[in-house]
C-alpha atoms as a PDB file:
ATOM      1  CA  UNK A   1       4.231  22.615  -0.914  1.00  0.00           C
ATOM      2  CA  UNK A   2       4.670  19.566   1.945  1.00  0.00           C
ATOM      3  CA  UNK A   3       5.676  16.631  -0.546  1.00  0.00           C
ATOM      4  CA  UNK A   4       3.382  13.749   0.243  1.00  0.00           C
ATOM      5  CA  UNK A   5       4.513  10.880   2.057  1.00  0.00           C
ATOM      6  CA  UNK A   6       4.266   7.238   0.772  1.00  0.00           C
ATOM      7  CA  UNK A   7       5.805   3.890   2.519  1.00  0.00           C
ATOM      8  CA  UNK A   8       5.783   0.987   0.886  1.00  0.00           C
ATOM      9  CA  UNK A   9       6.843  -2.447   2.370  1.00  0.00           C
ATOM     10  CA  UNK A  10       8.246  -5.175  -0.442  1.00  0.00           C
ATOM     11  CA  UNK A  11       9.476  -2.431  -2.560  1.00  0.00           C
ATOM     12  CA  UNK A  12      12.662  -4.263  -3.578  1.00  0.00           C
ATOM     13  CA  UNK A  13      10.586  -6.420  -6.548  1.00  0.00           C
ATOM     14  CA  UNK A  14       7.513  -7.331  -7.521  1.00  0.00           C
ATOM     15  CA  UNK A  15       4.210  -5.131  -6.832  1.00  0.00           C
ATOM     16  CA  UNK A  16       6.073  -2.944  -4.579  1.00  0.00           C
ATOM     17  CA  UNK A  17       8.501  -2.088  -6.753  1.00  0.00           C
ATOM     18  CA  UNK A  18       5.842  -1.146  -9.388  1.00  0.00           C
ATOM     19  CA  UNK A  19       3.916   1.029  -6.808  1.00  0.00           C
ATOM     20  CA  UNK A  20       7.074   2.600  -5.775  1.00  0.00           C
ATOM     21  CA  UNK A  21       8.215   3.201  -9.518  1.00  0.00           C
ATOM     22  CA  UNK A  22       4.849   4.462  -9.367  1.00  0.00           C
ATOM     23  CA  UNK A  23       4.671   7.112  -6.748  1.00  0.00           C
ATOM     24  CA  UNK A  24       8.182   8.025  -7.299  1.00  0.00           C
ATOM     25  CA  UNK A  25       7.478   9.682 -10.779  1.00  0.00           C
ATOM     26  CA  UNK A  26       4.495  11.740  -9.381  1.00  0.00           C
ATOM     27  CA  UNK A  27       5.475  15.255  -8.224  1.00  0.00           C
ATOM     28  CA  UNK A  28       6.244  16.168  -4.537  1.00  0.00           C
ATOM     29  CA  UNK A  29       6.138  12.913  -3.235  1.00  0.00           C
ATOM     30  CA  UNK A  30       9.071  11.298  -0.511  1.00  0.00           C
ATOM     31  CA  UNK A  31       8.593   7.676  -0.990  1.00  0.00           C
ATOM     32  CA  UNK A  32       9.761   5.558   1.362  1.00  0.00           C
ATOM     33  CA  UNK A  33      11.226   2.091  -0.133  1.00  0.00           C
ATOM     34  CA  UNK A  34      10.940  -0.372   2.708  1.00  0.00           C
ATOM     35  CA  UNK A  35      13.078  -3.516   2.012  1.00  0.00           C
ATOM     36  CA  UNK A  36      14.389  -6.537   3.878  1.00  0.00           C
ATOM     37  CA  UNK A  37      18.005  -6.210   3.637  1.00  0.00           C
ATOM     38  CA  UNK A  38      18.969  -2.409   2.137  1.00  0.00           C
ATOM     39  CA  UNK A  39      22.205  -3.525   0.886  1.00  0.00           C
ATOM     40  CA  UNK A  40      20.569  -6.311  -1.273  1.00  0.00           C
ATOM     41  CA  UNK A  41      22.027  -5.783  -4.969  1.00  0.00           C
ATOM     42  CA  UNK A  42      18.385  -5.213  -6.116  1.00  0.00           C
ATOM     43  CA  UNK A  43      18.541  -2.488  -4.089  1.00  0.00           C
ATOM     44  CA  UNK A  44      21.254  -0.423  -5.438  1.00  0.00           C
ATOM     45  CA  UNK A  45      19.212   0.828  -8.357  1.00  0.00           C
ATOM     46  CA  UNK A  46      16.277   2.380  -5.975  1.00  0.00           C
ATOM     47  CA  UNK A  47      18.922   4.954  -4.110  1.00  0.00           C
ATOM     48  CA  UNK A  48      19.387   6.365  -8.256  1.00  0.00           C
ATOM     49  CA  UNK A  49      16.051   5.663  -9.337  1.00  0.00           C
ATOM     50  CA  UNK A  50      14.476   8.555 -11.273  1.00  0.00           C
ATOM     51  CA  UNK A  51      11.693  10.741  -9.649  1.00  0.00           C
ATOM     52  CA  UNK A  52       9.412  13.337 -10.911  1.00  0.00           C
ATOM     53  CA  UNK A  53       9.850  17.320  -9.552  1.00  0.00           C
ATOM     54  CA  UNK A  54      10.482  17.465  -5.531  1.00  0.00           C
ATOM     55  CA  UNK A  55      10.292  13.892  -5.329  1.00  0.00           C
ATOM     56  CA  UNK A  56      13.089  11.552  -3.966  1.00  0.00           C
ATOM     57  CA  UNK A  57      12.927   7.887  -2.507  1.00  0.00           C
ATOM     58  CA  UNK A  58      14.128   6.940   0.955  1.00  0.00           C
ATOM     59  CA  UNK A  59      15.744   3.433   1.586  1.00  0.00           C
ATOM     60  CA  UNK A  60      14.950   1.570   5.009  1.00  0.00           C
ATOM     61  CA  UNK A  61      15.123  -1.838   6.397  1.00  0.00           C
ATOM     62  CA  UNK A  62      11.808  -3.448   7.544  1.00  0.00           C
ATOM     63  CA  UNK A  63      12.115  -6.725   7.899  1.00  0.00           C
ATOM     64  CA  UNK A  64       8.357  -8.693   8.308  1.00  0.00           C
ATOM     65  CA  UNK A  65       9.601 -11.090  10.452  1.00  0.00           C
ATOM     66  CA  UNK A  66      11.496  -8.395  12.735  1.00  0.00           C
ATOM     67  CA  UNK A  67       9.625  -7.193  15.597  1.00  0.00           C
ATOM     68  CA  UNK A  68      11.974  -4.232  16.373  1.00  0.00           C
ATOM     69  CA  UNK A  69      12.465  -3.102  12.425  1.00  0.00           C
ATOM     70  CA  UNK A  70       8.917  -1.116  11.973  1.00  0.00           C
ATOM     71  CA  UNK A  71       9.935   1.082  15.109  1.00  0.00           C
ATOM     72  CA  UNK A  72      13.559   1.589  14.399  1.00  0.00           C
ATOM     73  CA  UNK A  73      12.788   2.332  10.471  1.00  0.00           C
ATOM     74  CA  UNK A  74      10.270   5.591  11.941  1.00  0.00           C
ATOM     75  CA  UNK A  75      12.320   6.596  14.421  1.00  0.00           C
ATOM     76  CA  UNK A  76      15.471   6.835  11.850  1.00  0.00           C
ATOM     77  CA  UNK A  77      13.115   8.887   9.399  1.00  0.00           C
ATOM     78  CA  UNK A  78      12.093  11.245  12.448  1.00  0.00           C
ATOM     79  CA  UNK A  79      16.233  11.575  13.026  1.00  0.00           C
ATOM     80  CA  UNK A  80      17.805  11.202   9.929  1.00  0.00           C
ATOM     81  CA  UNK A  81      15.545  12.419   7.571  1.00  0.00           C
ATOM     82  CA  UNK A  82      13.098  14.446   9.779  1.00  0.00           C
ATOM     83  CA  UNK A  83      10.281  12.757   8.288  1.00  0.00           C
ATOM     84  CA  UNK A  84       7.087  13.540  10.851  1.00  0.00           C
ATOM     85  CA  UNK A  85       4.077  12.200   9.228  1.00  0.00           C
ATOM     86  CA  UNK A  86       3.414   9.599   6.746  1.00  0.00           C
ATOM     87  CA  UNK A  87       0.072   9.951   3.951  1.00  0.00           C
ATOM     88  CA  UNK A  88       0.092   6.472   3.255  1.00  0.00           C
ATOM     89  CA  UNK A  89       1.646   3.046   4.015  1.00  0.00           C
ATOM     90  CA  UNK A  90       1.302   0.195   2.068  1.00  0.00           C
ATOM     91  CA  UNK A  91       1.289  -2.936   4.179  1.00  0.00           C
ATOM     92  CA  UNK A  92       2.459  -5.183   1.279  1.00  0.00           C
ATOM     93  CA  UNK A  93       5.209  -7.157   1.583  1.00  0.00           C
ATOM     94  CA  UNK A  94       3.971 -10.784   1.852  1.00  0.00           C
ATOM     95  CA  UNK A  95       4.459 -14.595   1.260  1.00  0.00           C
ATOM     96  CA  UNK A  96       2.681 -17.141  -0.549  1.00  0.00           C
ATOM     97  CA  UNK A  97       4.246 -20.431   0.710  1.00  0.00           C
ATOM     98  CA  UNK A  98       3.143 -23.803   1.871  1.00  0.00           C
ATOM     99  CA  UNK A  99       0.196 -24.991  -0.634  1.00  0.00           C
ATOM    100  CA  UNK A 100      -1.012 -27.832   0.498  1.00  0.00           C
ATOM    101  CA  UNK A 101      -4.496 -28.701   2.317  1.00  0.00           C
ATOM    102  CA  UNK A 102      -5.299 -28.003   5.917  1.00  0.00           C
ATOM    103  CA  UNK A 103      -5.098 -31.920   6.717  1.00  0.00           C
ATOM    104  CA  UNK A 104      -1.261 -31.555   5.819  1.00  0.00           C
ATOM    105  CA  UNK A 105      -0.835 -28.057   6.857  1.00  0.00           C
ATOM    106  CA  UNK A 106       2.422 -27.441   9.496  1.00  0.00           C
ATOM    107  CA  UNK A 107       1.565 -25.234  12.378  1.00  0.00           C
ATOM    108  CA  UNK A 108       5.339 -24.087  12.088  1.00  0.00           C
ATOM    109  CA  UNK A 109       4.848 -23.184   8.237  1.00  0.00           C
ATOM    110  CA  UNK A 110       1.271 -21.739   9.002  1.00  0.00           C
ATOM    111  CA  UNK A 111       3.149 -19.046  12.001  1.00  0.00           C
ATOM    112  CA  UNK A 112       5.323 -18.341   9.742  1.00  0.00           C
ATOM    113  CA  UNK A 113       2.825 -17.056   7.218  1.00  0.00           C
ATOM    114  CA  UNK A 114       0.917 -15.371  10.345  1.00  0.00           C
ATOM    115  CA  UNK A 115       4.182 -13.593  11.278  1.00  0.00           C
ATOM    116  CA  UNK A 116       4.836 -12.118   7.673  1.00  0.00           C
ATOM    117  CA  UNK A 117       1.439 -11.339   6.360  1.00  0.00           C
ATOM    118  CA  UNK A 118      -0.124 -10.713   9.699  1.00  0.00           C
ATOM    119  CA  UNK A 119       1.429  -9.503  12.602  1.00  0.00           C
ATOM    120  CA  UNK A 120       3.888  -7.580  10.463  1.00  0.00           C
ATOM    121  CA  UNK A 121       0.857  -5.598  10.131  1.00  0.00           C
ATOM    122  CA  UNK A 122      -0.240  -4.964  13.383  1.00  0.00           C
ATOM    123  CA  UNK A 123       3.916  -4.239  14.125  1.00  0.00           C
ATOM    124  CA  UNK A 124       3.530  -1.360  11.525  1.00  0.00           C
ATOM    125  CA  UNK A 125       0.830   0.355  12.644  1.00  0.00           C
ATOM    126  CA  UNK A 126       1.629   0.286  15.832  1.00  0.00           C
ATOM    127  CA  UNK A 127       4.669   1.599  14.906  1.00  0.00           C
ATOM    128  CA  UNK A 128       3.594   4.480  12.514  1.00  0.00           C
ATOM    129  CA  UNK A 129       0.758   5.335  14.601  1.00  0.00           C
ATOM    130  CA  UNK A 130       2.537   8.605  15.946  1.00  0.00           C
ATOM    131  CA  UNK A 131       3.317   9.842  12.090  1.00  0.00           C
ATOM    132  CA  UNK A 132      -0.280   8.941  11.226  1.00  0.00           C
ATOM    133  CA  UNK A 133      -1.926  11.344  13.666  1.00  0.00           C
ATOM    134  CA  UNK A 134       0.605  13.948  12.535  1.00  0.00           C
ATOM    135  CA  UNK A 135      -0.877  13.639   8.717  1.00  0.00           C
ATOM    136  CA  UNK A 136      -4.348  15.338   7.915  1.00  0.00           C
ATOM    137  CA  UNK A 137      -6.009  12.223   6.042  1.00  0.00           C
ATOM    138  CA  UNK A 138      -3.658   9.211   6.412  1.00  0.00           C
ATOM    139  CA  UNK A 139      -4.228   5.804   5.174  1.00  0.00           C
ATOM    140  CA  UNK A 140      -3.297   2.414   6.026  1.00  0.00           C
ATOM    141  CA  UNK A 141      -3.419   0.262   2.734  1.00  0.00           C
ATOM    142  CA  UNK A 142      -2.988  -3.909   3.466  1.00  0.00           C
ATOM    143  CA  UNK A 143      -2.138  -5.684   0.147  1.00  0.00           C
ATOM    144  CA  UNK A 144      -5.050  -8.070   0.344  1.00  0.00           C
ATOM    145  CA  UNK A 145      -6.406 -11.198  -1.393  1.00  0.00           C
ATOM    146  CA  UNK A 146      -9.835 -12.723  -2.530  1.00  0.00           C
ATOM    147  CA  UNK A 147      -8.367 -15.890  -0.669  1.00  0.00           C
ATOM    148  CA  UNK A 148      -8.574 -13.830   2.076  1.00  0.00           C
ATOM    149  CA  UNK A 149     -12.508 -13.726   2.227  1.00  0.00           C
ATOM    150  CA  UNK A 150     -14.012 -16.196   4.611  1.00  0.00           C
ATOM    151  CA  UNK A 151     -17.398 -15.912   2.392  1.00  0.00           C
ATOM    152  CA  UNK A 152     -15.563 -17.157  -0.492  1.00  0.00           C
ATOM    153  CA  UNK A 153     -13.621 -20.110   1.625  1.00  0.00           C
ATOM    154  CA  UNK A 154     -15.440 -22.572   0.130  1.00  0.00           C
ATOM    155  CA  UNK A 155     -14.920 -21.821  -3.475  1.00  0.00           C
ATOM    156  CA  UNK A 156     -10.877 -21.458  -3.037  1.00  0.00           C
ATOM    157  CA  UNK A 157      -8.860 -24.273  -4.423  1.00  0.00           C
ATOM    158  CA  UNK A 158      -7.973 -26.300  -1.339  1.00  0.00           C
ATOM    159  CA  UNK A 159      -4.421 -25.693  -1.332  1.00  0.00           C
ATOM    160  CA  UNK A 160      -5.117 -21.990  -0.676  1.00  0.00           C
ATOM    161  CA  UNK A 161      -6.126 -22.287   2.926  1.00  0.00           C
ATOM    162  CA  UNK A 162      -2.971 -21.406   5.386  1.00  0.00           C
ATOM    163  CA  UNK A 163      -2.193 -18.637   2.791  1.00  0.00           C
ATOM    164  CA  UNK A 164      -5.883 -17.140   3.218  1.00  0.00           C
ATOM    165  CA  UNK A 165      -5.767 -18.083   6.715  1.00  0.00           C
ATOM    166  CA  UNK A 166      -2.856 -14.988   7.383  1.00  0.00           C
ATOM    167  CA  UNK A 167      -4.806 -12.880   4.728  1.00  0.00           C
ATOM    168  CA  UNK A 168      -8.709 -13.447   6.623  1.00  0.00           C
ATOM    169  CA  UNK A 169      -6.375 -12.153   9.543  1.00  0.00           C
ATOM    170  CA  UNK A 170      -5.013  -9.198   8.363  1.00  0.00           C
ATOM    171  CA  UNK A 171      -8.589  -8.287   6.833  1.00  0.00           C
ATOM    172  CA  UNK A 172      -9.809  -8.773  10.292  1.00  0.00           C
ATOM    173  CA  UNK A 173      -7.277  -6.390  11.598  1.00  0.00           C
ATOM    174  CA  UNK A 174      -7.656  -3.623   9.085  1.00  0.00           C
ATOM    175  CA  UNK A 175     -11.333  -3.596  10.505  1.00  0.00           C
ATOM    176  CA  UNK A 176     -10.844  -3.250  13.887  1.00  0.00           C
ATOM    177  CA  UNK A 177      -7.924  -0.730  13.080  1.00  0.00           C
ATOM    178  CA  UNK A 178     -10.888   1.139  11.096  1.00  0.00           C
ATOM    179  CA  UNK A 179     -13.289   1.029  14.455  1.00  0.00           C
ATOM    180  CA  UNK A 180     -10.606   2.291  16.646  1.00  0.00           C
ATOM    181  CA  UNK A 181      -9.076   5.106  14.909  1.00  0.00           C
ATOM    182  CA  UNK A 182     -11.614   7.076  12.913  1.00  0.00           C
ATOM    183  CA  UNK A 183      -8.655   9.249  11.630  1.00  0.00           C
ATOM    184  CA  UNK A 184      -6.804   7.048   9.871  1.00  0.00           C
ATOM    185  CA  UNK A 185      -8.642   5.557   6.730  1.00  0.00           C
ATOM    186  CA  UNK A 186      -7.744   1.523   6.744  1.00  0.00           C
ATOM    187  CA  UNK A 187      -8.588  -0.408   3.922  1.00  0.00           C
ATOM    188  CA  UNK A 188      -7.611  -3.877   2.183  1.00  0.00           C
ATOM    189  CA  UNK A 189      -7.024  -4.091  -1.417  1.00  0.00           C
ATOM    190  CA  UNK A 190      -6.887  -7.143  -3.578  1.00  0.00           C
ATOM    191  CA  UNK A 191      -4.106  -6.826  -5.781  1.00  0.00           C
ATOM    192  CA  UNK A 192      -5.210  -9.408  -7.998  1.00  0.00           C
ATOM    193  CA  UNK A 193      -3.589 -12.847  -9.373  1.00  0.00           C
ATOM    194  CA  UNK A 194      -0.332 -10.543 -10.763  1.00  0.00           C
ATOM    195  CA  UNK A 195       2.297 -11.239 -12.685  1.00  0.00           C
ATOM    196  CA  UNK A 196       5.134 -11.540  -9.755  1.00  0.00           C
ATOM    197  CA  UNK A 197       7.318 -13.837  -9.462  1.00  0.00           C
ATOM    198  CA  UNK A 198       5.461 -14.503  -6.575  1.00  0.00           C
ATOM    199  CA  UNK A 199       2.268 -14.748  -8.099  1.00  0.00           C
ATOM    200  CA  UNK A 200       3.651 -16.420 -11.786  1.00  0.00           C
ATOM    201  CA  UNK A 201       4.822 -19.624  -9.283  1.00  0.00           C
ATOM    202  CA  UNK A 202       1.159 -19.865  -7.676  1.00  0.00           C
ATOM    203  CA  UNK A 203      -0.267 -19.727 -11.221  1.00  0.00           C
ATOM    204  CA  UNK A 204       2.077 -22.389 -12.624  1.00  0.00           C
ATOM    205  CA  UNK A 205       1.114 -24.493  -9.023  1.00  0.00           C
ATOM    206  CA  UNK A 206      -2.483 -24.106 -10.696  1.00  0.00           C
ATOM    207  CA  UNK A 207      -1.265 -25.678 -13.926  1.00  0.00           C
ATOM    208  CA  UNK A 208      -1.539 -21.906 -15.561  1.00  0.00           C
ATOM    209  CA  UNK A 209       1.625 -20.729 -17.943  1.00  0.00           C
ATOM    210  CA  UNK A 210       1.045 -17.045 -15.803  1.00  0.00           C
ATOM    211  CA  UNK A 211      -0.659 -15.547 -13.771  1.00  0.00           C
ATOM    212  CA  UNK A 212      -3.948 -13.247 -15.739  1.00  0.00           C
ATOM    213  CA  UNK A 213      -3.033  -9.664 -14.175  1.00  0.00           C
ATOM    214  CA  UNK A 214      -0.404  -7.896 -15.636  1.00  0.00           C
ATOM    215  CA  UNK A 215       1.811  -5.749 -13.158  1.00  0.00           C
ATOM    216  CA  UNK A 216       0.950  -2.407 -14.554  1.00  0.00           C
ATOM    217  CA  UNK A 217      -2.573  -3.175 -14.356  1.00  0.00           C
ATOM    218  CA  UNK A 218      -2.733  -3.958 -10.635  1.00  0.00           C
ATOM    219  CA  UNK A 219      -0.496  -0.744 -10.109  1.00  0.00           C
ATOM    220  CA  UNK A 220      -2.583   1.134 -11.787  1.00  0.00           C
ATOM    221  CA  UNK A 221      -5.992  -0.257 -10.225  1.00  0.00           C
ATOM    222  CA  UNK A 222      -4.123  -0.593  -6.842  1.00  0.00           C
ATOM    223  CA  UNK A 223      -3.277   3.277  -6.633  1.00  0.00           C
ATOM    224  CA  UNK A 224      -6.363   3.963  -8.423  1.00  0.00           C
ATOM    225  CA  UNK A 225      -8.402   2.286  -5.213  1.00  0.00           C
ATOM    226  CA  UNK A 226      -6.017   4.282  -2.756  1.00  0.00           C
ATOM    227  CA  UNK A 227      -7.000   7.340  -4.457  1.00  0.00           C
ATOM    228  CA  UNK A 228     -10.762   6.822  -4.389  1.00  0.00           C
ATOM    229  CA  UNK A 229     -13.316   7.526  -1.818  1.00  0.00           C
ATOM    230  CA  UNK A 230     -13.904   3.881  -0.297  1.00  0.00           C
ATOM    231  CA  UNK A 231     -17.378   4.332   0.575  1.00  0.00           C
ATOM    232  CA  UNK A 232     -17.705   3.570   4.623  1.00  0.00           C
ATOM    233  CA  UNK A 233     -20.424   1.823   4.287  1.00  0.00           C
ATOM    234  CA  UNK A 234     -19.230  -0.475   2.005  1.00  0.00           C
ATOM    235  CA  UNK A 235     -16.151  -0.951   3.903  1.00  0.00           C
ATOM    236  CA  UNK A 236     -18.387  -2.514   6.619  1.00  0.00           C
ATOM    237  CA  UNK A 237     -19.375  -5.304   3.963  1.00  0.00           C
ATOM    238  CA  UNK A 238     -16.476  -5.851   1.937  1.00  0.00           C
ATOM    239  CA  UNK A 239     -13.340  -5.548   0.886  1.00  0.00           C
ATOM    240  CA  UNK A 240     -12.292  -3.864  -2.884  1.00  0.00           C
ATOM    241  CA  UNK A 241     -10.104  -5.133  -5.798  1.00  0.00           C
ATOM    242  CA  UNK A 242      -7.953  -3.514  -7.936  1.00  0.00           C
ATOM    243  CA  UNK A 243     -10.257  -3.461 -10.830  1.00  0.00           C
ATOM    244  CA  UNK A 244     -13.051  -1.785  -9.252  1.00  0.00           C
ATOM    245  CA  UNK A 245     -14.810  -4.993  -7.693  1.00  0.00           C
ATOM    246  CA  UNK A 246     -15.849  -6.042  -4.478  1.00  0.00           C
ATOM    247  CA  UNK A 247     -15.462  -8.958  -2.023  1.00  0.00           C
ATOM    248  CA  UNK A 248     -17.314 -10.118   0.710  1.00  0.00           C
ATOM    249  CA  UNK A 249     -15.685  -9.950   3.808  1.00  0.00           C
END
């Protein structure tokens, strides 16, 4: 049987790690743990990390703010590790920095945001396009956020708006990835308000001891979504959440 081939970008911590810990324990799968820096000391643990039957993780650097990394990390899996075709790649390594309102927003801090929650994206599938048309139903998964709606704009807490900035964006690219390639299945997720250390320091910004999601239940919602039919039609309207919900787009 091929093994089934999953990358996943932030897989060092947070929800990456969980949907790598994830997808590792399944049965023929080769996950592919894309990280920042590979010889990180949170790292070391994912080269032993224990997988279910005929499955094995794969350690490679993909920096979001690199423009070269996305293209040297596929063609080192089509050398090194004669890896031809990926099933799915999670776009979700991310930032959530700079919450303040527009009116004091810093063009700087907002491309910086752009760069790692947007055009990272772009970089990657332009970059795994070849191993996408090599797979029989591929799909492009971008780690998403209700902040990212532009209906819902005006209900977001005003320190939100250069973080959903970058994630209206991506959403917008996922789209227009979708209308241009009608092989490859594109779709944005909302991950939820999880438990991260990423997403525990936005919840104490909000004057909240935690943030509500627990890690294992956007995992499990996340991969649930990935899984699923997405209904086309849908897709055209809005955007899903890990729990089964929708948003506008």
């Amino acid at each position: 049987m091929t093994p089934a081939v999953v990358l996943i970008t932030g897989a060092g911590r947070g929800l990456g790690l969980g949907l790598l810990q994830h997808y590792s324990s399944l049965k023929d799968h080769v996950v592919i743990a894309a990280v920042r820096n590979t010889e990180h000391e949170n790292c070391h643990s994912l080269k032993g990390m224990s997988c279910g039957s005929g499955s094995r993780v794969i350690l490679v650097k993909i920096d979001n703010v690199s423009p070269s990394d996305p293209k040297d990390a596929m063609a080192l899996l089509q050398e090194k590790f004669k890896i031809q075709h990926i099933d799915v790649l999670i776009a979700n390594a991310g930032i959530c920095e700079h919450l303040v309102p527009l009116e004091d927003a810093d063009l700087t801090e907002i491309n910086q945001l752009m760069t790692v929650n947007t055009w990272s994206l772009l970089q990657l599938y332009q970059a795994a396009l070849p191993m996408f048309m090599r797979a029989s139903q591929p799909k492009l998964v971008y780690i998403s956020s209700v902040l990212g709606s532009i209906s819902s704009a005006a209900e977001n807490t005003q320190w939100t708006g250069a973080y959903g900035l970058s994630k209206a964006a991506g959403n917008f690219l996922i789209q227009k990835i979708r209308s241009e390639n009608e092989h490859l299945r594109a779709m944005a997720i909302d991950a939820g308000f999880v438990q991260t250390e990423m997403g525990n320091r936005g919840a104490k910004f909000a004057g909240l001891m935690e943030a509500p999601v627990t890690l294992e239940e956007s995992v499990k919602g996340v991969t649930g979504q990935i899984g699923s039919c997405w209904d086309d039609e849908k897709s055209v309207r809005a955007f899903t959440s890990y729990d089964g919900g929708v948003h506008l787009w």
